[in-house]
N, C-alpha and C. Protein backbone atom coordinates (compact mmCIF):
# COMPACT_ATOMS: atom_id res chain seq x y z
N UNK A 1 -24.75 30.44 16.70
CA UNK A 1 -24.59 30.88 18.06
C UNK A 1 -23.47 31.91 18.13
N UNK A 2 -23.55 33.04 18.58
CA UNK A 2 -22.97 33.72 19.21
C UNK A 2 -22.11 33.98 20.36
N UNK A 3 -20.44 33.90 20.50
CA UNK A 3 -19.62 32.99 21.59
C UNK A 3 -18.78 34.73 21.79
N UNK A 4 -18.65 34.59 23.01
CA UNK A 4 -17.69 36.01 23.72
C UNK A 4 -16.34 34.60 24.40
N UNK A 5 -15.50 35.10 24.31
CA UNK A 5 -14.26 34.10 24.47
C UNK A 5 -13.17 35.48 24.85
N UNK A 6 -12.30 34.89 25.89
CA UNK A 6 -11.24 35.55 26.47
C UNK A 6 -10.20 35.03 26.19
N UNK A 7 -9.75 34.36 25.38
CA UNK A 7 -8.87 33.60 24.52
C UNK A 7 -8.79 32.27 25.36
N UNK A 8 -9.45 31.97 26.33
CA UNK A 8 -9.27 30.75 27.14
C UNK A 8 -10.45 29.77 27.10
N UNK A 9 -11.34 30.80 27.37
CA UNK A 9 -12.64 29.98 27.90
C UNK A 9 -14.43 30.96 27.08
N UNK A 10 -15.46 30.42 27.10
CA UNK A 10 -16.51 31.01 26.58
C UNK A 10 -16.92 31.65 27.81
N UNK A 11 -17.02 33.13 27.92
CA UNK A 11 -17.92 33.61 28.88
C UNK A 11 -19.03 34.41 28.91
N UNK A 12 -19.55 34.02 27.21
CA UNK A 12 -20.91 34.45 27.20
C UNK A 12 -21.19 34.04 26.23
N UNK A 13 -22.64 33.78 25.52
CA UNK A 13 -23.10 33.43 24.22
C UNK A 13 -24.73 33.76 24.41
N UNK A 14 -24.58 34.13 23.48
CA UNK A 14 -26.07 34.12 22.42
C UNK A 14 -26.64 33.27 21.67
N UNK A 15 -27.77 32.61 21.83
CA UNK A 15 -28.52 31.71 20.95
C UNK A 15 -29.59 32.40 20.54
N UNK A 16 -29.40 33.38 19.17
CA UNK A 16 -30.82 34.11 18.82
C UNK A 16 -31.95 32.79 18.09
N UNK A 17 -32.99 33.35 18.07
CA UNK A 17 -34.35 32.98 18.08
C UNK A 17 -35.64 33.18 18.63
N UNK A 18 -36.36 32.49 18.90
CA UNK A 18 -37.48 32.42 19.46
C UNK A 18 -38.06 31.42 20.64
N UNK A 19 -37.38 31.39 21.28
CA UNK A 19 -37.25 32.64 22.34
C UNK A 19 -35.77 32.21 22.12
N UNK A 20 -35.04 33.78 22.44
CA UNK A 20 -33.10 34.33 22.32
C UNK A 20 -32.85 33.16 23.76
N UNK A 21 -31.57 32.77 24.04
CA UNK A 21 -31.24 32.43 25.26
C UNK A 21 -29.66 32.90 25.59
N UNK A 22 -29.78 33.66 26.20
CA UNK A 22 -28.59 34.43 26.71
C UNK A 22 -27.78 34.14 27.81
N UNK A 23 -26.52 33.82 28.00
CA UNK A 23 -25.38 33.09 29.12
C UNK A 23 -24.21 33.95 29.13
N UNK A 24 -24.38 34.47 30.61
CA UNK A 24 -22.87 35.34 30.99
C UNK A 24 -22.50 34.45 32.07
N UNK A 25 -21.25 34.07 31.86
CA UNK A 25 -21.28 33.55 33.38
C UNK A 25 -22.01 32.56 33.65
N UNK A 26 -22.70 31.84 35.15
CA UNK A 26 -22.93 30.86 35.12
C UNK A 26 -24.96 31.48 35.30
N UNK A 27 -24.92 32.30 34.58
CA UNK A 27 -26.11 33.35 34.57
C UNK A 27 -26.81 32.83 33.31
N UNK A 28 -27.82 32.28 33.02
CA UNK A 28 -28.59 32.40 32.04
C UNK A 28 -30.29 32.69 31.69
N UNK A 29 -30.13 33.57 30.62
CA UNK A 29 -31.60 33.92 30.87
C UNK A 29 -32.32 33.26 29.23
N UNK A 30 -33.75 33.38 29.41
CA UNK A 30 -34.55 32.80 28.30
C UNK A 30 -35.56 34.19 27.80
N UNK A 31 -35.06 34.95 27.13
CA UNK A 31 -35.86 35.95 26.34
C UNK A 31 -37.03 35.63 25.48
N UNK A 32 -37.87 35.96 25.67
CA UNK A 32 -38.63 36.28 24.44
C UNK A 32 -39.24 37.65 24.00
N UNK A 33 -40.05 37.51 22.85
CA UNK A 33 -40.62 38.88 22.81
C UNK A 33 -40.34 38.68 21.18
N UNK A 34 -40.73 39.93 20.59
CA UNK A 34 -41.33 41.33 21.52
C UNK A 34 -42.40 41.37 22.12
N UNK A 35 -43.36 42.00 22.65
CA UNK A 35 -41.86 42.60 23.89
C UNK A 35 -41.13 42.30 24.68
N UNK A 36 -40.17 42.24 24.94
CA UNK A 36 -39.14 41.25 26.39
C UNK A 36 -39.97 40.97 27.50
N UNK A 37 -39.55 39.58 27.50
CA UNK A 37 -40.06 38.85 28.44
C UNK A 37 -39.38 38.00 28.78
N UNK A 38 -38.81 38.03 30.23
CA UNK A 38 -38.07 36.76 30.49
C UNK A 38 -38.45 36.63 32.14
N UNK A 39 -38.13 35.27 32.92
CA UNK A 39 -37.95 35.53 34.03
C UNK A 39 -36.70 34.51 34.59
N UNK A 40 -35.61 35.29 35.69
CA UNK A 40 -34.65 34.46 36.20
C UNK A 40 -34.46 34.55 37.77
N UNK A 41 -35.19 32.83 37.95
CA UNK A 41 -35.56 32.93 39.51
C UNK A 41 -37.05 33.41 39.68
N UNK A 42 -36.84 33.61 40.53
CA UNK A 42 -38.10 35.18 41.30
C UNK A 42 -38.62 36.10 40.59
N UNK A 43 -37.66 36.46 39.47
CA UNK A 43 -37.53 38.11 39.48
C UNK A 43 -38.00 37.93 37.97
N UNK A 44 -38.85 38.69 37.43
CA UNK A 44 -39.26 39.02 36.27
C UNK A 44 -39.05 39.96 35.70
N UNK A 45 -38.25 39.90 34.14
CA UNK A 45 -37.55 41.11 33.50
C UNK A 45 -38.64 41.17 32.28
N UNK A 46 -39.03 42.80 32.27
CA UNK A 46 -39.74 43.08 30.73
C UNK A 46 -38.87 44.27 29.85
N UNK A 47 -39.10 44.31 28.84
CA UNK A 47 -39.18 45.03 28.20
C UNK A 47 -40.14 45.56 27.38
N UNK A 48 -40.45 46.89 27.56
CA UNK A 48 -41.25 48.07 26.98
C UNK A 48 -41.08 49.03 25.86
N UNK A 49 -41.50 48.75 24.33
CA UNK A 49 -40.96 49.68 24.14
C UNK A 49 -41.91 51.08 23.50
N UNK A 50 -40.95 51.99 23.76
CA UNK A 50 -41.93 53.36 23.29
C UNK A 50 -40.86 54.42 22.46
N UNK A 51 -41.23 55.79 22.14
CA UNK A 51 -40.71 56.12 21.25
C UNK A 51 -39.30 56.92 21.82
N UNK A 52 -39.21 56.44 22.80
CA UNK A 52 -37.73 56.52 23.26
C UNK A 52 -36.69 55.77 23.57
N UNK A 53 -36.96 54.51 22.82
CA UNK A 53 -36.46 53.30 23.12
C UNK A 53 -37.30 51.88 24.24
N UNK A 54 -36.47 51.12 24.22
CA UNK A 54 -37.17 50.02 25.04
C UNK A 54 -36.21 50.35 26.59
N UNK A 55 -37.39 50.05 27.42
CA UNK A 55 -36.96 50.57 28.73
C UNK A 55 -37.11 48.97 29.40
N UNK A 56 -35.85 48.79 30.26
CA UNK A 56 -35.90 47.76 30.48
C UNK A 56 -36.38 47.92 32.23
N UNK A 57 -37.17 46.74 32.41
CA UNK A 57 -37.66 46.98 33.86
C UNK A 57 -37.44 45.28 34.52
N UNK A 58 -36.91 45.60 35.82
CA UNK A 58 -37.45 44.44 37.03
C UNK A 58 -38.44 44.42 37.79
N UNK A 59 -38.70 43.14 37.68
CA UNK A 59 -40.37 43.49 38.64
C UNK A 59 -41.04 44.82 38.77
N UNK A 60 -41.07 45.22 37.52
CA UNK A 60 -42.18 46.66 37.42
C UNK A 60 -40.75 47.74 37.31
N UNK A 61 -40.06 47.61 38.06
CA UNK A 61 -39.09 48.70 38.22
C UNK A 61 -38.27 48.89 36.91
N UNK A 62 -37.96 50.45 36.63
CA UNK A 62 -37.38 50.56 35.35
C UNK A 62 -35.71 50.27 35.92
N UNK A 63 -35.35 50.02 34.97
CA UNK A 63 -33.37 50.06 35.12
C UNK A 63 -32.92 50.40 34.63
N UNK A 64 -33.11 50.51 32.88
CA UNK A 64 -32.76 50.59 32.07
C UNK A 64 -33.25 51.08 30.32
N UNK A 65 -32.59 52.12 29.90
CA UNK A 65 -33.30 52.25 28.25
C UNK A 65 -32.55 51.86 27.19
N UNK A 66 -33.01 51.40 26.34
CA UNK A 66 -32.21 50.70 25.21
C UNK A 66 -32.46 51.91 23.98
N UNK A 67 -31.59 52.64 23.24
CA UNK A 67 -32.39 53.70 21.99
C UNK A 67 -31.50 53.46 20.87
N UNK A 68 -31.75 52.90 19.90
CA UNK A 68 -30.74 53.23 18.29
C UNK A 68 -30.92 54.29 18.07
N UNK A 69 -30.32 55.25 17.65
CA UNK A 69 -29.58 57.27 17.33
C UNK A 69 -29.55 56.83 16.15
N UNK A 70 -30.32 57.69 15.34
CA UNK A 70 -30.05 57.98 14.11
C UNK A 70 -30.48 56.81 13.19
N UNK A 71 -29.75 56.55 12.32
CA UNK A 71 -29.31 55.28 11.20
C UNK A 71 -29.45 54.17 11.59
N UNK A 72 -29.38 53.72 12.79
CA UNK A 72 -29.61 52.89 13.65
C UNK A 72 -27.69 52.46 13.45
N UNK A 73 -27.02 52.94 13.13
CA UNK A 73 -25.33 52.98 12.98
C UNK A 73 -24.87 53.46 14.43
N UNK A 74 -26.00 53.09 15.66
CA UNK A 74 -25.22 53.56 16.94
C UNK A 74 -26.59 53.49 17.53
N UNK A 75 -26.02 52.68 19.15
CA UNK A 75 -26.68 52.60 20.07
C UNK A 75 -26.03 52.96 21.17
N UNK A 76 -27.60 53.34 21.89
CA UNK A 76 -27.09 53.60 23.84
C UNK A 76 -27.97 53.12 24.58
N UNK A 77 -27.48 52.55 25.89
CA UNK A 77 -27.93 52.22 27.23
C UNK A 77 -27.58 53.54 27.87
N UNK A 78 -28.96 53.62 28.65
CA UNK A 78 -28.97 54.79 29.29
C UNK A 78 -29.41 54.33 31.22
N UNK A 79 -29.03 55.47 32.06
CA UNK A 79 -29.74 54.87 33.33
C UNK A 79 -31.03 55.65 33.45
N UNK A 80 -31.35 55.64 34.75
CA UNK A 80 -32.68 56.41 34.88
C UNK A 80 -32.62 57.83 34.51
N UNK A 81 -31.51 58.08 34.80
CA UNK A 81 -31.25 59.77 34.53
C UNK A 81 -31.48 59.79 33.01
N UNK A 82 -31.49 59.00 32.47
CA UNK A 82 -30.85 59.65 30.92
C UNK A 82 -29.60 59.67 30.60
N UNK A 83 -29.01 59.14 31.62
CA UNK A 83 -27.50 59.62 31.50
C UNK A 83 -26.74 57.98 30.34
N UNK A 84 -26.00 58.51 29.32
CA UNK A 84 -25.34 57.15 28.75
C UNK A 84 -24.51 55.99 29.76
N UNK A 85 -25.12 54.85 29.75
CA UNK A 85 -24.19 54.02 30.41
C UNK A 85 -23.02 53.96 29.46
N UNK A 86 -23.47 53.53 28.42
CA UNK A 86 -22.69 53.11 27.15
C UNK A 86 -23.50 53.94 25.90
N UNK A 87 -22.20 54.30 24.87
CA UNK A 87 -22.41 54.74 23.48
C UNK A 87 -21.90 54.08 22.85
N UNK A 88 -22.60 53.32 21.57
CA UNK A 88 -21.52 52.91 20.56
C UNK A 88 -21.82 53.35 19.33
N UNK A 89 -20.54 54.08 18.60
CA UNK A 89 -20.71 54.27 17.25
C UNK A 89 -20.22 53.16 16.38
N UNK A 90 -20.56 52.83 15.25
CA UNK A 90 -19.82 52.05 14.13
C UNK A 90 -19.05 52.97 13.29
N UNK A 91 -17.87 52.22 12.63
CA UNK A 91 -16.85 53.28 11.93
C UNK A 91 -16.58 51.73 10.56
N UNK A 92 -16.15 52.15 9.63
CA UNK A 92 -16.05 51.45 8.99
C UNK A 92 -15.14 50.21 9.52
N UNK A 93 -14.40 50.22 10.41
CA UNK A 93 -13.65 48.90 10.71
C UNK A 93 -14.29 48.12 12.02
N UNK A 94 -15.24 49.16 12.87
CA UNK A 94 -16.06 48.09 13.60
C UNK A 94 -16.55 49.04 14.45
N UNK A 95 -16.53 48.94 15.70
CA UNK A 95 -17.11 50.25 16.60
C UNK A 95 -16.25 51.00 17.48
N UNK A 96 -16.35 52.07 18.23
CA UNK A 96 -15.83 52.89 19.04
C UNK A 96 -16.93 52.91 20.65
N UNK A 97 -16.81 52.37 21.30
CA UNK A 97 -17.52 52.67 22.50
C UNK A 97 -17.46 53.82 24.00
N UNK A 98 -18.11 54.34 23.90
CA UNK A 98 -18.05 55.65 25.11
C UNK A 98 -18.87 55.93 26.04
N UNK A 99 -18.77 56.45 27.04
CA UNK A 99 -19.25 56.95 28.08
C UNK A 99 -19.92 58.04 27.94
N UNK A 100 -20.34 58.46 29.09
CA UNK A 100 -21.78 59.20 29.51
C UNK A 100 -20.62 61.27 28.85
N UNK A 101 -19.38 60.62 28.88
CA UNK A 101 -18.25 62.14 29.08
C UNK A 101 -17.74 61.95 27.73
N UNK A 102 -18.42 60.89 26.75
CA UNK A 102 -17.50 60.87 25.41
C UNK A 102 -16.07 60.11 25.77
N UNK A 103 -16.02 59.55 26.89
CA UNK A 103 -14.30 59.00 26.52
C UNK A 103 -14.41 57.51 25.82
N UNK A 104 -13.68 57.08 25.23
CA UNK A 104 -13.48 55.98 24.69
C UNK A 104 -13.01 54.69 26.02
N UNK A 105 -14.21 53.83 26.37
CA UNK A 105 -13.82 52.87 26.40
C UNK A 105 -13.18 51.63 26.06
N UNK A 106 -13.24 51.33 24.74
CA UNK A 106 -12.61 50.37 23.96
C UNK A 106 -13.33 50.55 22.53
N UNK A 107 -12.55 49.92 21.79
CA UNK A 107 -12.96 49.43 20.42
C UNK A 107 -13.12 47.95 19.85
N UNK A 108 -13.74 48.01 18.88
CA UNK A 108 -14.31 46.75 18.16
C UNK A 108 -13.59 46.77 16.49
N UNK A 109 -13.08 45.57 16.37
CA UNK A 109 -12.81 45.78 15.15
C UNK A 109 -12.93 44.38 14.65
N UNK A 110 -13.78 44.35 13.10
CA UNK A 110 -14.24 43.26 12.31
C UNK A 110 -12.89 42.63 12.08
N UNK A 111 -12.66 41.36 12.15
CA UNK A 111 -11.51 40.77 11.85
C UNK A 111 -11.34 38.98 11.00
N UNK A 112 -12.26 39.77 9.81
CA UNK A 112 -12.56 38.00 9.49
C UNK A 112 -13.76 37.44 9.54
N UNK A 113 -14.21 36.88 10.39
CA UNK A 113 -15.18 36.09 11.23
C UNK A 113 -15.29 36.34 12.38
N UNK A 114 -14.63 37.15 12.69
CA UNK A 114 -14.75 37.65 14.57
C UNK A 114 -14.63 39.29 14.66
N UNK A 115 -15.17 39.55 15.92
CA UNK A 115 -14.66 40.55 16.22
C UNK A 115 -13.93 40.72 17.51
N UNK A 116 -13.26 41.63 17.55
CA UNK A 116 -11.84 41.44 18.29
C UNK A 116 -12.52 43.03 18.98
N UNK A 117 -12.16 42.96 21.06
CA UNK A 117 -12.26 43.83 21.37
C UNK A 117 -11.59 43.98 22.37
N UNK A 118 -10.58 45.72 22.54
CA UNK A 118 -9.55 45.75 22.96
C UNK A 118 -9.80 45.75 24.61
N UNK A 119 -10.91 46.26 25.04
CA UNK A 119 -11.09 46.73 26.94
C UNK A 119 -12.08 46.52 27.01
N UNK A 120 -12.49 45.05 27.46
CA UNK A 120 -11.34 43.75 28.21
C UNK A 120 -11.26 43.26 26.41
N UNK A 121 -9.78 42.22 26.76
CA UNK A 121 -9.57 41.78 25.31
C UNK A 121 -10.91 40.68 25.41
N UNK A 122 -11.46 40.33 24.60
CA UNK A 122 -12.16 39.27 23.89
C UNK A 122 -12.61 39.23 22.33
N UNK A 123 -12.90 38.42 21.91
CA UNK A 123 -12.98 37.76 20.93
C UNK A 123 -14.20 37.26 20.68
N UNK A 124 -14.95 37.54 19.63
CA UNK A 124 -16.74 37.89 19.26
C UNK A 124 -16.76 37.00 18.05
N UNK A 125 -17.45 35.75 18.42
CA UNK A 125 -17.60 34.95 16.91
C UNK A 125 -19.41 34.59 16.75
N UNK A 126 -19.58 34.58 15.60
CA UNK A 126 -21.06 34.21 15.01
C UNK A 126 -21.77 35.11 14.71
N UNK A 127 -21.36 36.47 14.90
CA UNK A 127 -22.01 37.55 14.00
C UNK A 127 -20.99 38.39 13.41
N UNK A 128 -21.61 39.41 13.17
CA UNK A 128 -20.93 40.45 12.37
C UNK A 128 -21.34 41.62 12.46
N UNK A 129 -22.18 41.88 13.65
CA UNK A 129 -22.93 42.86 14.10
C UNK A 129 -22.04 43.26 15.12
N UNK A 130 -21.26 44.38 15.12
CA UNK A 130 -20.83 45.07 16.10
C UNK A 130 -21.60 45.55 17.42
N UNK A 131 -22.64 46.23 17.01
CA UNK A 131 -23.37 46.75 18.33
C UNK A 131 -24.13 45.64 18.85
N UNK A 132 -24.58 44.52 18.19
CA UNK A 132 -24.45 43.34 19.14
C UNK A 132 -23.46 42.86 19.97
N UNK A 133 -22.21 42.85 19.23
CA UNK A 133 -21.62 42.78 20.01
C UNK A 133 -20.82 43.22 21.68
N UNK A 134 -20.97 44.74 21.07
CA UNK A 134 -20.84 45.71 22.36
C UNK A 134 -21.74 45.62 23.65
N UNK A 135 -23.01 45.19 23.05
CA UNK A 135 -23.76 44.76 24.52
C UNK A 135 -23.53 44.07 25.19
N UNK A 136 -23.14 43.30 23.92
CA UNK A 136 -22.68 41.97 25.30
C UNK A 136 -21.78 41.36 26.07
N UNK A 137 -20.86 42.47 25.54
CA UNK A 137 -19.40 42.51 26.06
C UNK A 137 -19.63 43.48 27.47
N UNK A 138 -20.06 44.08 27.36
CA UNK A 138 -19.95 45.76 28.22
C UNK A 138 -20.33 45.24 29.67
N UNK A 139 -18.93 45.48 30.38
CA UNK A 139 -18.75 45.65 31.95
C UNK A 139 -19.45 46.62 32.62
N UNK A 140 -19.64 47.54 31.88
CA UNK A 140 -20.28 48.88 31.94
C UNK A 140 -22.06 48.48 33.02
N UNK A 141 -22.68 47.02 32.01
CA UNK A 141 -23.63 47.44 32.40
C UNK A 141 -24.23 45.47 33.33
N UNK A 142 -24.80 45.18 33.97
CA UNK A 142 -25.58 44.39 34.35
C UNK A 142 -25.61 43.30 33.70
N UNK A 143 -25.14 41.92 34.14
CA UNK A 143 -25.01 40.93 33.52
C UNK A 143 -26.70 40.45 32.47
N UNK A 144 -27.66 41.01 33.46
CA UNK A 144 -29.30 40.74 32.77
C UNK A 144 -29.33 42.11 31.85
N UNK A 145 -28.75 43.39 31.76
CA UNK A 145 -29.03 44.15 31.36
C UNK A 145 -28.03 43.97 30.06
N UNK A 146 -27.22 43.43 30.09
CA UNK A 146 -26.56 42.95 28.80
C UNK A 146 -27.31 41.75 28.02
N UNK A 147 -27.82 41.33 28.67
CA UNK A 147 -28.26 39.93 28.18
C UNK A 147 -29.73 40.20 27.26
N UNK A 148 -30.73 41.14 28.04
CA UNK A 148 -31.60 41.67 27.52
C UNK A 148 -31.72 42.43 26.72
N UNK A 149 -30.10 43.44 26.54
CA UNK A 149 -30.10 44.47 25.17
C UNK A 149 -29.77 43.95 24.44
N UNK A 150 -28.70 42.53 24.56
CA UNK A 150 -28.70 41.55 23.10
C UNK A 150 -29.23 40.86 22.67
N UNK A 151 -30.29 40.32 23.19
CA UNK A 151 -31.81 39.64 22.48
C UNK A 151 -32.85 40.63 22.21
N UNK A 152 -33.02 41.96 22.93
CA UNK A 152 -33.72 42.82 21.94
C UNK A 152 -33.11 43.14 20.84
N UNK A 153 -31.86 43.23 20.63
CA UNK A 153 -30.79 43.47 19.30
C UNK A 153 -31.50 42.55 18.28
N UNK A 154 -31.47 41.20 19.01
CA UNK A 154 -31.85 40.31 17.84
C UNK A 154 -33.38 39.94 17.58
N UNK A 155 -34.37 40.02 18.60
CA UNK A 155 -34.96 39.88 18.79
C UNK A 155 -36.02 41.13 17.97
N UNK A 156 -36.02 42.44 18.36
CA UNK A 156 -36.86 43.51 18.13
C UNK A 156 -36.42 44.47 16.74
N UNK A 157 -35.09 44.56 16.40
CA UNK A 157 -34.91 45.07 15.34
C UNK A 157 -34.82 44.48 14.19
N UNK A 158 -35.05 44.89 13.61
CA UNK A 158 -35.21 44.95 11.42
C UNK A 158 -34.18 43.81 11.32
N UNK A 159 -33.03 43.56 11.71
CA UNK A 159 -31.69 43.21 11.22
C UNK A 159 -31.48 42.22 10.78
N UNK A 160 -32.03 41.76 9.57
CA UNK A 160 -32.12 40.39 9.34
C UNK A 160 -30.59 38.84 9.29
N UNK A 161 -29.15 39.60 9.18
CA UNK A 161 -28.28 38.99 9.65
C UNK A 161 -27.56 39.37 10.66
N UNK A 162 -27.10 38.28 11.13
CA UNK A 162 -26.12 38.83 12.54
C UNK A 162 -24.53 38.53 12.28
């Protein structure tokens, strides 16, 4: 399992599998897929994907695109515009995260068994996957829209450890 910790308390985790189950807050959703499929409440979340990434939608409506760049050594959430919610590169000590303007929101750095991230501080245990991690940290974006880019993380790509 996958635990986001503020040095006090757990305020998010990941249980990858089949079906992923994802908890921010007192928020939890039940993924499956491919392709994403979940529903919380009412409201039914999919994911689509095509050769521009997986586009994440509510009840039909898009919200969101999920795309690995390159090497798959960097991902982005995008909004409808196209515009980056979030960028993350990996660097050899963990990741660099940025905005739609290139500024650095925070960093990630491997530390052991955890990863350690500076804005907001928390503390990332049970993988070793940085850009997993960044999703699911990121204030940036939608408590379901985090939740859904980190079970497609685990869920839809190649990546056989986390």
């Amino acid at each position: 399992m996958v635990e986001v910790r503020d040095g006090t308390r757990v305020v998010a985790s990941l249980r990858p599998g089949k079906p992923c189950r994802a908890t921010i807050g007192p928020t939890e959703m039940i993924i499956g897929g491919p392709p994403l499929i979940s529903q919380l409440g009412d409201t039914r979340w999919t994911g689509k994907d095509g050769p521009s990434g997986t586009t994440l939608e509510r009840e039909g409506d898009r919200v969101a695109r999920i795309f690995p760049i390159g090497d798959r050594a960097t991902l982005g959430v995008f909004d409808l515009d196209g515009i980056a919610m979030l960028s993350v590169h990996t660097t050899p000590a963990g990741a660099n995260v940025t905005d739609a303007a290139a500024r650095l929101l925070r960093t990630l750095a491997v530390n052991g068994d955890q990863i350690v991230a500076d804005h907001p501080s928390l503390v990332v245990t049970g993988t070793h996957d940085v850009l997993l991690a960044s999703v699911l940290i990121a204030p940036e974006l939608s408590p379901e829209v985090r939740m859904l880019a980190a079970c497609e993380r685990v869920l839809v790509t190649e990546k056989k450890e986390l």
